[in-house]
C-alpha atoms as a PDB file:
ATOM      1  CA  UNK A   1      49.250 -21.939   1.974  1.00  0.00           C
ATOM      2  CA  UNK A   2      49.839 -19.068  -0.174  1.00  0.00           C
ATOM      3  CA  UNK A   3      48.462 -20.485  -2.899  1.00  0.00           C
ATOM      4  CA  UNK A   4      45.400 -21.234  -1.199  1.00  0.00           C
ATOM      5  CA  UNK A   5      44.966 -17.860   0.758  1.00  0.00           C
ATOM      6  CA  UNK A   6      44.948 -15.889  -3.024  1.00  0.00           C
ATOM      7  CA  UNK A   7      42.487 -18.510  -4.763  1.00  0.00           C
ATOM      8  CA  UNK A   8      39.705 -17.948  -1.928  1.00  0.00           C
ATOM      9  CA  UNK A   9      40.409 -13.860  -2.673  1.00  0.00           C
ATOM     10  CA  UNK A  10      40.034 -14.166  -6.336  1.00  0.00           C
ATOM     11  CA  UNK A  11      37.086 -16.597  -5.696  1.00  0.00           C
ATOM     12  CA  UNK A  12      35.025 -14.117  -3.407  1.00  0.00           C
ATOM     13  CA  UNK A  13      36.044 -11.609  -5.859  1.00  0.00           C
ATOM     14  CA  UNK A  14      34.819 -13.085  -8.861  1.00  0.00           C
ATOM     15  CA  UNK A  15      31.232 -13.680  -6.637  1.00  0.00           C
ATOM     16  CA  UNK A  16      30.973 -10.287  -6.071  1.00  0.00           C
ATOM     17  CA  UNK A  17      31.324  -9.049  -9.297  1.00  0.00           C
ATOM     18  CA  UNK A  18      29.032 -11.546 -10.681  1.00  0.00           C
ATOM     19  CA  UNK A  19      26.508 -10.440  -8.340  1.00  0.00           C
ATOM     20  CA  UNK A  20      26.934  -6.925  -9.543  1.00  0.00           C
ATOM     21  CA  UNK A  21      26.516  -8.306 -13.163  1.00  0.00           C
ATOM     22  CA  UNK A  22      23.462 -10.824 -12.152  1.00  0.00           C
ATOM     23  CA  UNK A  23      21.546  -7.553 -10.143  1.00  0.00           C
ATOM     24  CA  UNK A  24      21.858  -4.320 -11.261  1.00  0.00           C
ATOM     25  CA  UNK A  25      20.020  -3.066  -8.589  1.00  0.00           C
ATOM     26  CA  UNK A  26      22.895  -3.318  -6.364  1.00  0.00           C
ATOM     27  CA  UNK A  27      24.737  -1.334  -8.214  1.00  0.00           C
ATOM     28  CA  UNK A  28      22.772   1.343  -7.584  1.00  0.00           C
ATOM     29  CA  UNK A  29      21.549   1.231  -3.561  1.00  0.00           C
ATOM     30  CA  UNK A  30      19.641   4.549  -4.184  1.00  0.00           C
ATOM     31  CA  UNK A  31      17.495   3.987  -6.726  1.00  0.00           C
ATOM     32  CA  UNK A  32      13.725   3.139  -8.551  1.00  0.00           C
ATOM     33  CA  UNK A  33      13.655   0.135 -10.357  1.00  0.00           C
ATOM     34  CA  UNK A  34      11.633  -2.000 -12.844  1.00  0.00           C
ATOM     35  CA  UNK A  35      12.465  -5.755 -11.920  1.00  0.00           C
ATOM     36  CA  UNK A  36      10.879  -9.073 -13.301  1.00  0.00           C
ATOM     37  CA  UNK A  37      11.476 -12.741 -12.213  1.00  0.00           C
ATOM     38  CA  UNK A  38      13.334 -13.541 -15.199  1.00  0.00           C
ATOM     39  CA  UNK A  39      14.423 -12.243 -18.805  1.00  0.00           C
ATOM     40  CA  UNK A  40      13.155 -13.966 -21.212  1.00  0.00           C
ATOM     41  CA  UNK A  41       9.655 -14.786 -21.638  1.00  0.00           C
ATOM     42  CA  UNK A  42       7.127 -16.666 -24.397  1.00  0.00           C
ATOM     43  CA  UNK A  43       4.521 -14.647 -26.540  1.00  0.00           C
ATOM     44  CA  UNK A  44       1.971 -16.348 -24.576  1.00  0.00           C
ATOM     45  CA  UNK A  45       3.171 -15.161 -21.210  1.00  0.00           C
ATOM     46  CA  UNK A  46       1.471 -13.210 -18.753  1.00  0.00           C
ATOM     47  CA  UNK A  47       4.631 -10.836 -17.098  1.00  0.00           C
ATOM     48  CA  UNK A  48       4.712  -9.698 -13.760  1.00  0.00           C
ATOM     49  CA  UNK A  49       6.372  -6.562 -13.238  1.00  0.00           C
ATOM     50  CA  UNK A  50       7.352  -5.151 -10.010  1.00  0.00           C
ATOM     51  CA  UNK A  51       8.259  -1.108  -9.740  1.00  0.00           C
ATOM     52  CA  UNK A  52      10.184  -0.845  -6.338  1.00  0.00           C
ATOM     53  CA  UNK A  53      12.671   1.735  -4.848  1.00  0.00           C
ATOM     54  CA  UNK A  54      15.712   1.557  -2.847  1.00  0.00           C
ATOM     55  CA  UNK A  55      16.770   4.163  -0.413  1.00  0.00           C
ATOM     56  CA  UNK A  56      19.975   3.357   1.409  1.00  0.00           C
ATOM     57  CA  UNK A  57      18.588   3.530   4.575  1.00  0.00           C
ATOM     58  CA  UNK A  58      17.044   7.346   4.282  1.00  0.00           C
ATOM     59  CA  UNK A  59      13.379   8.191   5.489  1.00  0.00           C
ATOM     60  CA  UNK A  60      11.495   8.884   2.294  1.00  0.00           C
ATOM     61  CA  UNK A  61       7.415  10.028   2.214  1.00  0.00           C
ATOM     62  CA  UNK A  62       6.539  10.519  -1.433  1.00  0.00           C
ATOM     63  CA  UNK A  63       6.882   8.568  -4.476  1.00  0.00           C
ATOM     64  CA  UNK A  64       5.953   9.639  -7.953  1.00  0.00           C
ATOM     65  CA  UNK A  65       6.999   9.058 -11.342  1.00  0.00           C
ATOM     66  CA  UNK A  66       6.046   7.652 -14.662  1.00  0.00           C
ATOM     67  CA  UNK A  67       6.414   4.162 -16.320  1.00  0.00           C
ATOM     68  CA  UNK A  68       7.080   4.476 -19.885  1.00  0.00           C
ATOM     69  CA  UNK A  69       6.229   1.387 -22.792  1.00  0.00           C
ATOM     70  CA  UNK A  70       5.504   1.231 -26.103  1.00  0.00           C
ATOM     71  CA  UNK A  71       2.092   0.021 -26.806  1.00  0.00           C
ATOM     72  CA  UNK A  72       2.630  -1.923 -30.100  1.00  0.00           C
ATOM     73  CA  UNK A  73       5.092  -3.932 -28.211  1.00  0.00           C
ATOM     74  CA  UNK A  74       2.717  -5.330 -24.482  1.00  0.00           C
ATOM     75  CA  UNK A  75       0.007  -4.024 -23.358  1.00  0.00           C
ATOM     76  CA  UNK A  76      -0.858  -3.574 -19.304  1.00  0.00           C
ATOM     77  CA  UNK A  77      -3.702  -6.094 -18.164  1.00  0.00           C
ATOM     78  CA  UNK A  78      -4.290  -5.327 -14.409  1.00  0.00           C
ATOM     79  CA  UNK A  79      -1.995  -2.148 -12.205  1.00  0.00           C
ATOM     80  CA  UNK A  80      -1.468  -3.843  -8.647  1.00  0.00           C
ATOM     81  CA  UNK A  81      -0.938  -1.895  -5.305  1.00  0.00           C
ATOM     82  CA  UNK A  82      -2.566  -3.839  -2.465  1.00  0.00           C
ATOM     83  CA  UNK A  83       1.351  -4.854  -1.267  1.00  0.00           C
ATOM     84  CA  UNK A  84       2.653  -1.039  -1.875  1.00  0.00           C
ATOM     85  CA  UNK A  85       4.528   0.911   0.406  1.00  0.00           C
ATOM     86  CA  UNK A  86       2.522   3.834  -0.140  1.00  0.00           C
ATOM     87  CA  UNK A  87      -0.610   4.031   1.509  1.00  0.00           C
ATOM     88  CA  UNK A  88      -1.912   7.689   0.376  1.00  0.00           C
ATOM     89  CA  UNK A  89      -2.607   7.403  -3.132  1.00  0.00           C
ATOM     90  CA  UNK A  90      -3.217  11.483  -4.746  1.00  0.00           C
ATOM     91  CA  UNK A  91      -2.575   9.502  -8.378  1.00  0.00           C
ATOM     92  CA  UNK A  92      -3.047   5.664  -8.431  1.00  0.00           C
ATOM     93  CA  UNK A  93      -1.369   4.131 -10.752  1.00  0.00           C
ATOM     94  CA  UNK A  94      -3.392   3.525 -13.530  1.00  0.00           C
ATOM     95  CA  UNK A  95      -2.402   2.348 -17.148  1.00  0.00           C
ATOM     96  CA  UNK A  96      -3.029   4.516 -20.300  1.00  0.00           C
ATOM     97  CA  UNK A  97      -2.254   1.491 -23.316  1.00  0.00           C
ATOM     98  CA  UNK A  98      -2.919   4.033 -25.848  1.00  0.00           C
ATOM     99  CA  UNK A  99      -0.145   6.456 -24.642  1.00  0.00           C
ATOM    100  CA  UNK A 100       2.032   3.972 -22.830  1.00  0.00           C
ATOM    101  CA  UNK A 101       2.465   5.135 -19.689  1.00  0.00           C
ATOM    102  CA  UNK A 102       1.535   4.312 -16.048  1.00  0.00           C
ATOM    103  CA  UNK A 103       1.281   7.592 -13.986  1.00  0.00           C
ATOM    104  CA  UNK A 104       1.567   7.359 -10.137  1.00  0.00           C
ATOM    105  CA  UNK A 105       2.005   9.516  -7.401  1.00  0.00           C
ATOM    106  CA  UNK A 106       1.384   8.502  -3.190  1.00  0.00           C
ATOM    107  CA  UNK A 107       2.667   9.613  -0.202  1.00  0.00           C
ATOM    108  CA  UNK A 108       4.437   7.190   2.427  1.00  0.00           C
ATOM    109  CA  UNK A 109       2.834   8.861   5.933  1.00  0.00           C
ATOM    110  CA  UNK A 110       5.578   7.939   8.832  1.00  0.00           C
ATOM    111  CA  UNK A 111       8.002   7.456   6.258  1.00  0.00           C
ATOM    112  CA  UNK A 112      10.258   3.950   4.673  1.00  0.00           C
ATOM    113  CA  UNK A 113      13.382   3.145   4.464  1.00  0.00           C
ATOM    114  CA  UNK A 114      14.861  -0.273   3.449  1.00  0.00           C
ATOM    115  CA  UNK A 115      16.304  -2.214   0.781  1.00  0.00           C
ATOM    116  CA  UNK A 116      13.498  -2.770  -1.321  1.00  0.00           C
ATOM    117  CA  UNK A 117      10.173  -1.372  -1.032  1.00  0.00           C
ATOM    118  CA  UNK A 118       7.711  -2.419  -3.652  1.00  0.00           C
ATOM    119  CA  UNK A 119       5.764   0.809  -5.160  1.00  0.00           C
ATOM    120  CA  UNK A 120       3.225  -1.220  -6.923  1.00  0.00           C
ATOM    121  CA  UNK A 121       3.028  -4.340  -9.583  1.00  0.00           C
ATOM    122  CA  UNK A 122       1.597  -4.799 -12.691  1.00  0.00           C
ATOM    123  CA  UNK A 123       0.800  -7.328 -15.414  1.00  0.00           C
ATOM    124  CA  UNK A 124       2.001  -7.014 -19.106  1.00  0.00           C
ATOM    125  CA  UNK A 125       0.788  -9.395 -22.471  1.00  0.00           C
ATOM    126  CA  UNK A 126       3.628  -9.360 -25.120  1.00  0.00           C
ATOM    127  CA  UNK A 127       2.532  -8.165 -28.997  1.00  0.00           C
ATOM    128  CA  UNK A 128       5.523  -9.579 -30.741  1.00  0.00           C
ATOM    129  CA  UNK A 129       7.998 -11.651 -30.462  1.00  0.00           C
ATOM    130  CA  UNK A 130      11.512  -9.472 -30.126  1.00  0.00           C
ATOM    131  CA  UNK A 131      13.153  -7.357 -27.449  1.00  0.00           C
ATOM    132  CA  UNK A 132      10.814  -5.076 -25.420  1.00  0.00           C
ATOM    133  CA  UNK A 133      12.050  -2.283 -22.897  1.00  0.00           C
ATOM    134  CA  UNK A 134      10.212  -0.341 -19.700  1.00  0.00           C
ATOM    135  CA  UNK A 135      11.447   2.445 -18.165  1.00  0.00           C
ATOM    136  CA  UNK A 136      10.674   5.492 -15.919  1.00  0.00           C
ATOM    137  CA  UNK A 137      10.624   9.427 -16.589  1.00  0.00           C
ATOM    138  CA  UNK A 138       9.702  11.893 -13.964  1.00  0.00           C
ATOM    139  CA  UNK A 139      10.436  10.314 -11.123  1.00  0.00           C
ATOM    140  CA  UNK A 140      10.856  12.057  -7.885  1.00  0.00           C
ATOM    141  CA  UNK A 141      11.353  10.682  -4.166  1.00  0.00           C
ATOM    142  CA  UNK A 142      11.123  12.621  -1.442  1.00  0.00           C
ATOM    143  CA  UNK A 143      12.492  12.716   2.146  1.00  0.00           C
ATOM    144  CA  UNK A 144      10.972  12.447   5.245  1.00  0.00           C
ATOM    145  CA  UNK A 145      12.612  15.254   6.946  1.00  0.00           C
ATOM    146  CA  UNK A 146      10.003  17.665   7.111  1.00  0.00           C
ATOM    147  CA  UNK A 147      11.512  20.267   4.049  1.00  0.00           C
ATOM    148  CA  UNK A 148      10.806  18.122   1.138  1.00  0.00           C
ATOM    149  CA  UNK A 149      13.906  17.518   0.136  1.00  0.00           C
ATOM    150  CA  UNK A 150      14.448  15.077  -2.984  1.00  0.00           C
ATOM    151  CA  UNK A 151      16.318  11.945  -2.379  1.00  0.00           C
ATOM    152  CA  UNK A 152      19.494  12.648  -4.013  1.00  0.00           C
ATOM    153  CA  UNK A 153      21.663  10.432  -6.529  1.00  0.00           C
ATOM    154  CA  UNK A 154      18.500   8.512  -7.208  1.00  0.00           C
ATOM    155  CA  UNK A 155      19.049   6.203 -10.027  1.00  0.00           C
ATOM    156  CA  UNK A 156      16.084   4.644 -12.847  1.00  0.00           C
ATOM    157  CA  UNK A 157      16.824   1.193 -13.492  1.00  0.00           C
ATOM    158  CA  UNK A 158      14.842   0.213 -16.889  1.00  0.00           C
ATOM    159  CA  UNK A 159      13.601  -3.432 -17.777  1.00  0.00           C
ATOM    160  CA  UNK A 160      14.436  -5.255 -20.929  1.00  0.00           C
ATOM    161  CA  UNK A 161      12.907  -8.626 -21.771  1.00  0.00           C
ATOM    162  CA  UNK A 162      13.740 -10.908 -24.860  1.00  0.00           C
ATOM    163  CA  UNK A 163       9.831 -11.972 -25.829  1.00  0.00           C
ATOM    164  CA  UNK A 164      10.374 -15.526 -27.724  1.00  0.00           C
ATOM    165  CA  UNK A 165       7.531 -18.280 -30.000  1.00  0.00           C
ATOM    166  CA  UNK A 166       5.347 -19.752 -27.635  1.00  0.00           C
ATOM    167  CA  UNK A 167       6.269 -23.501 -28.360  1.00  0.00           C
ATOM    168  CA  UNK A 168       3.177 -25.604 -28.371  1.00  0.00           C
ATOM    169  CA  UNK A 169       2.901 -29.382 -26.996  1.00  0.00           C
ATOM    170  CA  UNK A 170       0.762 -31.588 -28.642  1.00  0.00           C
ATOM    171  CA  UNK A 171      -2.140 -32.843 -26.074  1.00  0.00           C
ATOM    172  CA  UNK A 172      -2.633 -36.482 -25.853  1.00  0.00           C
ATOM    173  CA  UNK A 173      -5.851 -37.865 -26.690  1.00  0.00           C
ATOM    174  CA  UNK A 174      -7.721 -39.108 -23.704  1.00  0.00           C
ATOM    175  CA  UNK A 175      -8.493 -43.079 -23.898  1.00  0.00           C
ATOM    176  CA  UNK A 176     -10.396 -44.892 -21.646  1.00  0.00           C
ATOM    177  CA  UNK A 177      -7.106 -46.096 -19.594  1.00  0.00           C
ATOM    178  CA  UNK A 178      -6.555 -41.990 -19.102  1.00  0.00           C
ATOM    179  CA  UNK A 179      -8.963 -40.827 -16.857  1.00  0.00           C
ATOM    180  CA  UNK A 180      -9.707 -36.846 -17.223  1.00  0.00           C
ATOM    181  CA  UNK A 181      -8.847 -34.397 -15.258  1.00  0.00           C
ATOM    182  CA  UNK A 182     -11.216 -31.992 -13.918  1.00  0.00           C
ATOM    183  CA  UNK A 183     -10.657 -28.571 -12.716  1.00  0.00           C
ATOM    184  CA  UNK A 184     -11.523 -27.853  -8.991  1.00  0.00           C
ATOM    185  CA  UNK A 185     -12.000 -24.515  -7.517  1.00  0.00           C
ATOM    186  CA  UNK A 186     -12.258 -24.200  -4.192  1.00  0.00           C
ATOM    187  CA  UNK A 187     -14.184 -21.709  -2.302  1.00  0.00           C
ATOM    188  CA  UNK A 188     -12.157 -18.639  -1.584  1.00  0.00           C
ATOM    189  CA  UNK A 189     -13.030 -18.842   3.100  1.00  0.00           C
ATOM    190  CA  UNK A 190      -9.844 -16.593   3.949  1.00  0.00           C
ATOM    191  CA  UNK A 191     -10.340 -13.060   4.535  1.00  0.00           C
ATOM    192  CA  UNK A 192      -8.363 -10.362   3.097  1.00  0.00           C
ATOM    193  CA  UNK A 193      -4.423 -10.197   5.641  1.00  0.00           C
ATOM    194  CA  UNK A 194      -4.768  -7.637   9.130  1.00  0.00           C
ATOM    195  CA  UNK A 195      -3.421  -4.127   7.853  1.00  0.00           C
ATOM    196  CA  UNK A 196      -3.162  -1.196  10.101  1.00  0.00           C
ATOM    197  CA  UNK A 197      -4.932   2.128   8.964  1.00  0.00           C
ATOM    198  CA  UNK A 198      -3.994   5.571   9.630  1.00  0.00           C
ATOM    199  CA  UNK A 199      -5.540   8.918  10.648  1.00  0.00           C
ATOM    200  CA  UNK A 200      -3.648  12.059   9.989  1.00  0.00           C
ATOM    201  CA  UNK A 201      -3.707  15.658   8.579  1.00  0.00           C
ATOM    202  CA  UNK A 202      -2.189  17.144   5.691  1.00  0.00           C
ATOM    203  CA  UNK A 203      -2.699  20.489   4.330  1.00  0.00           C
ATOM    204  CA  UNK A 204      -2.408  19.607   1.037  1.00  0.00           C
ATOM    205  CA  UNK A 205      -5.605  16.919   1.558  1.00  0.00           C
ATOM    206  CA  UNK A 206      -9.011  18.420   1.788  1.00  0.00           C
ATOM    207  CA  UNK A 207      -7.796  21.678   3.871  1.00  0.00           C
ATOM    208  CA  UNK A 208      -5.999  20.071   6.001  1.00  0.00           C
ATOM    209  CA  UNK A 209      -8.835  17.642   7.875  1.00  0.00           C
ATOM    210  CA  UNK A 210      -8.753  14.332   9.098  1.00  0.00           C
ATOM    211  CA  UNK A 211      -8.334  11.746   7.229  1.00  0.00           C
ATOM    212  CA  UNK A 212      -8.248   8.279   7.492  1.00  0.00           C
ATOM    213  CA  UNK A 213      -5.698   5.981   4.918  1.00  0.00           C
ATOM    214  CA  UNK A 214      -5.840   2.387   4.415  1.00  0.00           C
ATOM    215  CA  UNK A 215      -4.317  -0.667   2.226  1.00  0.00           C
ATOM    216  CA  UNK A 216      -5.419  -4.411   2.850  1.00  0.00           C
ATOM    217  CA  UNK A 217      -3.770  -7.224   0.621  1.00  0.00           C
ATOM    218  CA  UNK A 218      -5.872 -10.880  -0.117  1.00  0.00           C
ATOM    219  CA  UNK A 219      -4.070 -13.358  -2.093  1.00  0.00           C
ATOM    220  CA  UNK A 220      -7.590 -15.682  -3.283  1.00  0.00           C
ATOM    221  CA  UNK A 221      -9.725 -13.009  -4.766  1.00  0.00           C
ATOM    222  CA  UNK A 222      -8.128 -10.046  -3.724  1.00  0.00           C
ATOM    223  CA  UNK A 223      -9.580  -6.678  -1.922  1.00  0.00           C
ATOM    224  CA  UNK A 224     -12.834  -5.643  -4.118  1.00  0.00           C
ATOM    225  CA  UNK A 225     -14.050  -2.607  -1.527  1.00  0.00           C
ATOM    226  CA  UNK A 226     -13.462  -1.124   1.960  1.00  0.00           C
ATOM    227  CA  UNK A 227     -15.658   0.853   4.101  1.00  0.00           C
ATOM    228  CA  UNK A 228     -15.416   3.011   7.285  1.00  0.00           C
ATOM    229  CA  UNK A 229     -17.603   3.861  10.041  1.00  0.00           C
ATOM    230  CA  UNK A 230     -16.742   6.251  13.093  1.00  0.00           C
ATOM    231  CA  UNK A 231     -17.974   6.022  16.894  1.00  0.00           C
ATOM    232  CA  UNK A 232     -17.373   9.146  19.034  1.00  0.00           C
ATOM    233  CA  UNK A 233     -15.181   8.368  22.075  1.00  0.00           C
ATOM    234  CA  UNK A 234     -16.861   9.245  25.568  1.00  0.00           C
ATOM    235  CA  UNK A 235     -20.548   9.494  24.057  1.00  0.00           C
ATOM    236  CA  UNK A 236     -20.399   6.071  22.766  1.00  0.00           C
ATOM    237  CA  UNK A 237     -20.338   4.960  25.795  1.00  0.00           C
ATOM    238  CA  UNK A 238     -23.791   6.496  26.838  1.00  0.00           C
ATOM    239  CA  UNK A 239     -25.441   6.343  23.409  1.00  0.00           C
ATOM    240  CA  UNK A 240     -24.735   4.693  19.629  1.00  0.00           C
ATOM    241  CA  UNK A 241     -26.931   7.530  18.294  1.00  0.00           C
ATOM    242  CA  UNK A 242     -23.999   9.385  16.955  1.00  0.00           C
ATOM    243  CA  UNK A 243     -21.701   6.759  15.695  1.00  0.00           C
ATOM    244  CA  UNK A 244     -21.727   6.334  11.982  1.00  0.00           C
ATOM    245  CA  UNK A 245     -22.508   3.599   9.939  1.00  0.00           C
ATOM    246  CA  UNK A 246     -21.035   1.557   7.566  1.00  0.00           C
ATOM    247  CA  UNK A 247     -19.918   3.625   4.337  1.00  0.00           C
ATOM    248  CA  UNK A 248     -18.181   2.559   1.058  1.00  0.00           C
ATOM    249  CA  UNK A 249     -14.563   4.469   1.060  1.00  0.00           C
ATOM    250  CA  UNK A 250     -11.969   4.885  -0.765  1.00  0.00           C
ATOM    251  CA  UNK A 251      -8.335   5.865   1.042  1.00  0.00           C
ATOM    252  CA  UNK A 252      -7.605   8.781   1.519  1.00  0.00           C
ATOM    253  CA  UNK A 253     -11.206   8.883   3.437  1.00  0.00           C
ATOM    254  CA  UNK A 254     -11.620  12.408   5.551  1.00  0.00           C
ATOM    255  CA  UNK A 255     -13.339  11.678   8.646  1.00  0.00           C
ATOM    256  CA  UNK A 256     -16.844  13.128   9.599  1.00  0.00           C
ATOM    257  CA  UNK A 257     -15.531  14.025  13.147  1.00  0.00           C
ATOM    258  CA  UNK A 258     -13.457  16.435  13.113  1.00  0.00           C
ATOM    259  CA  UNK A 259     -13.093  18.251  16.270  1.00  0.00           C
ATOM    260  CA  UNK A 260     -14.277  15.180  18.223  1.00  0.00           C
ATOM    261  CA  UNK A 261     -12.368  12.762  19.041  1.00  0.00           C
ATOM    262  CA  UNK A 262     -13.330   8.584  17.859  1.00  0.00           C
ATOM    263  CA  UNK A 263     -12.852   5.196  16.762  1.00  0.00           C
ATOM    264  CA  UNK A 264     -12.527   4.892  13.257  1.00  0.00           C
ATOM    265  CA  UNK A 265     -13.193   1.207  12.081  1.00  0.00           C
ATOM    266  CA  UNK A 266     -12.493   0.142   8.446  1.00  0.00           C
ATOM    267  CA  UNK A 267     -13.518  -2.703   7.096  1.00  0.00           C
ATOM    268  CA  UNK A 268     -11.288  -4.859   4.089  1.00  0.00           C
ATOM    269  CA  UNK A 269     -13.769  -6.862   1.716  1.00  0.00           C
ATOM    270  CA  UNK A 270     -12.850  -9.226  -0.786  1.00  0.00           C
ATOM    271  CA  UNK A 271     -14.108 -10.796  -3.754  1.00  0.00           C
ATOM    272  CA  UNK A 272     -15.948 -13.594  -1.427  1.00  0.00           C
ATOM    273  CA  UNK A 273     -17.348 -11.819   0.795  1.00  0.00           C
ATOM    274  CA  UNK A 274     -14.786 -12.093   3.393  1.00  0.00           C
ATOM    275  CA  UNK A 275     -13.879  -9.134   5.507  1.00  0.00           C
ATOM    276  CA  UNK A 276     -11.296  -8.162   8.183  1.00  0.00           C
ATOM    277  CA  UNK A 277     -12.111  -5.042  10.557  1.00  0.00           C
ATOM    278  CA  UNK A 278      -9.249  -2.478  11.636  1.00  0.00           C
ATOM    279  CA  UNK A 279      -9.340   0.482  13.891  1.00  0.00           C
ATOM    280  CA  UNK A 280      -7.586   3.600  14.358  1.00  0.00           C
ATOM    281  CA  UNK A 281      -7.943   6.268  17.112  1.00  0.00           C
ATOM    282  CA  UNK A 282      -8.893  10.256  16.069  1.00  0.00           C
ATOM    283  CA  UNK A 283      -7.589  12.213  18.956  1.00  0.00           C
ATOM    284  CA  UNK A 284      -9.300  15.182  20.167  1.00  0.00           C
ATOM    285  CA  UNK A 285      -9.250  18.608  18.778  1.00  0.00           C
ATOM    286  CA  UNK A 286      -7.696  21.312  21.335  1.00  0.00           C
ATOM    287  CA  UNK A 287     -10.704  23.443  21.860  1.00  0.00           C
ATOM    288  CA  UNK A 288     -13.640  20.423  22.169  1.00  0.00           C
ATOM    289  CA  UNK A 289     -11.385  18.778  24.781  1.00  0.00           C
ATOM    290  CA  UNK A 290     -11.171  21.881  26.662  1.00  0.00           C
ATOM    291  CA  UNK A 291     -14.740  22.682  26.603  1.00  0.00           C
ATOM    292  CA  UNK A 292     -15.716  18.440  27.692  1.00  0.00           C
ATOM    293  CA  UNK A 293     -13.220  19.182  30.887  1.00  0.00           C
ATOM    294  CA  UNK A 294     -15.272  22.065  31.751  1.00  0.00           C
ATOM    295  CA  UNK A 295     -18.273  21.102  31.245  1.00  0.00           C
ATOM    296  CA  UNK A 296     -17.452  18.052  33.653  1.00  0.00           C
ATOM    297  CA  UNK A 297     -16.122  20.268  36.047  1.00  0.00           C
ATOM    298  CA  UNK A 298     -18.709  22.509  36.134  1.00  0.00           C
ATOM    299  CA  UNK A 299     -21.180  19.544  36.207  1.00  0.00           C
ATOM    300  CA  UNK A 300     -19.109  17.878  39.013  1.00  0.00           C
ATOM    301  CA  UNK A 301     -19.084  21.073  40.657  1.00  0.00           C
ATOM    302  CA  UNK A 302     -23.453  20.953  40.674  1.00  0.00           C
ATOM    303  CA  UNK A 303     -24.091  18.109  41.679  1.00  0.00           C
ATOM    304  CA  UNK A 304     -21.869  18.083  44.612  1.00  0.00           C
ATOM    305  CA  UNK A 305     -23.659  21.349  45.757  1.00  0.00           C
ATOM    306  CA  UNK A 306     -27.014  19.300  44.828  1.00  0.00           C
ATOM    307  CA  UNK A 307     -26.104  16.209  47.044  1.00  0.00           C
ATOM    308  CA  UNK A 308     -24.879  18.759  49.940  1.00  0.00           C
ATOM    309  CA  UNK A 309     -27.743  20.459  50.351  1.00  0.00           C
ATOM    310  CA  UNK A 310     -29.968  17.451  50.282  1.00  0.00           C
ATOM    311  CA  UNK A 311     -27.686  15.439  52.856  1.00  0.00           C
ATOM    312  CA  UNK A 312     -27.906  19.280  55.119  1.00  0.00           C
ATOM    313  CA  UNK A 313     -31.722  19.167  54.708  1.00  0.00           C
ATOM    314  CA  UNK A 314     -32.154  15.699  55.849  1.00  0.00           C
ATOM    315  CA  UNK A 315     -29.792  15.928  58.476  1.00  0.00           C
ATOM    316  CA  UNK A 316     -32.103  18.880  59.846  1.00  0.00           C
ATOM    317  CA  UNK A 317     -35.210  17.135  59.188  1.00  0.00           C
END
């Protein structure tokens, strides 16, 4: 029994430190990290990389940071954020092949904390066969705790990857017993997922006004524009004279209506065609919603004097 109770301790020992071994990341539960699905590739390859930080379970609101490469060893085919955490871009992250760098910078508005939130993805071709290493510089996370804190004991987990001879298979000649095979694409009929915009105020965005930010994701032919259009609560409902229409946008959007209070529609459209519509509410400014009380009072206030009189008149007559 003895025996037996000190094997199962050395086993769940030994699977723990594996797993420490097997994913670094855990090593490190407060941390940004570079992270592919596997280690070694072929020179032919097409890599997907995924940038992603892990908080420990603290509210963060800003990311930013630089990915560093060196640009005789990949170069970056396509930067990726429709899945990010961050939804207020100031700096999207955009590659530079010549300098070897990705810059990035968003904000995270209502916060994140988890385990792993992805930051963005991107796509890297191999030059040469050989080791080739990504890793981050710069990078600062901050905390969503109203002073701006920086996340502290944040770690920057690098990526290597062993890049190996794309082996070649020699392609049988079609004979008449082989039929061929023929590519099919089908028609990309799904629109982009539901996503949830959001309307806030910053001072450090266009003097502090209204803006509106938004991220869809489509997995066919992915997001290729977005635009917004606004309808004014209360006077919609008499009139469409004043609503907006449709305009191409880019998030952060600031909002034409800023004192009065709407519904701010935005609209995901993907490579097909395919759209999905989202709303948001703009609340009211302090001073317009005042003034609208008022007014109804004071028009409330008329008209009941208005039907008085006339009821008193042709009670008399």
């Amino acid at each position: 029994m003895i025996f037996t109770k000190r094997y199962i301790v050395v086993i769940c020992l030994f699977f723990i430190l594996s797993s420490f071994f097997i994913n670094p990341n855990l090593l490190y539960a407060q941390s940004v990290s570079l992270s592919a699905n596997k280690t070694s590739y072929a020179l032919s390859d097409s890599i997907l990389i995924t940038a992603s930080v892990q908080t420990k379970g603290q509210q963060i609101n800003t990311a930013e940071g630089q990915v560093n490469f060196s640009g005789n060893s990949l170069t970056v085919s396509d930067v990726r954020y429709g899945n990010s955490i961050i939804s207020l871009w100031v700096v999207k992250p955009t590659a530079d092949n010549s300098l070897g760098i990705i810059n990035f910078t968003g904000g995270i508005p209502g916060g994140f904390s988890g385990s792993s939130g992805t930051l963005f993805t991107f796509v890297i071709k191999p030059k040469k066969v050989g080791t080739i290493t990504m890793d981050l510089k710069d990078v600062h996370v901050l905390l969503n705790d109203g002073s701006g804190g920086e996340l502290q004991g944040l770690k920057m987990i690098p990526l290597t990857l062993n890049i190996t001879k794309t082996t070649t298979t020699p392609t049988p000649t079609p004979t008449e017993s082989t039929p061929k095979e023929e590519s099919v694409t089908l028609p990309d009929k799904i629109p982009p997922e539901s996503f949830v915009p959001m309307v806030s105020h910053n001072p450090s965005i266009a003097d502090d006004s209204y803006f509106v930010a938004f991220s869809a994701v489509d997995k066919d032919s992915g997001v290729a524009r977005y635009e917004v259009r606004e309808i004014p609560k209360i006077i919609s409902l008499l009139t469409d004279r004043f609503s907006t229409q449709w305009k191409e946008a880019v998030s952060p959007y600031v909002l034409s209506f800023q004192s009065w209070g709407s519904r701010v529609e935005v609209k995901a459209i993907d490579g097909a065609g395919n759209s999905t519509i989202s709303k948001a509410d703009k609340p009211f400014g302090t001073v317009p919603t005042v003034v609208f009380i008022l007014f109804l009072v004071l028009a409330s206030i008329i008209l009941t004097r208005i039907f008085t009189k006339r009821a008193s008149y042709m009670r008399r007559k």
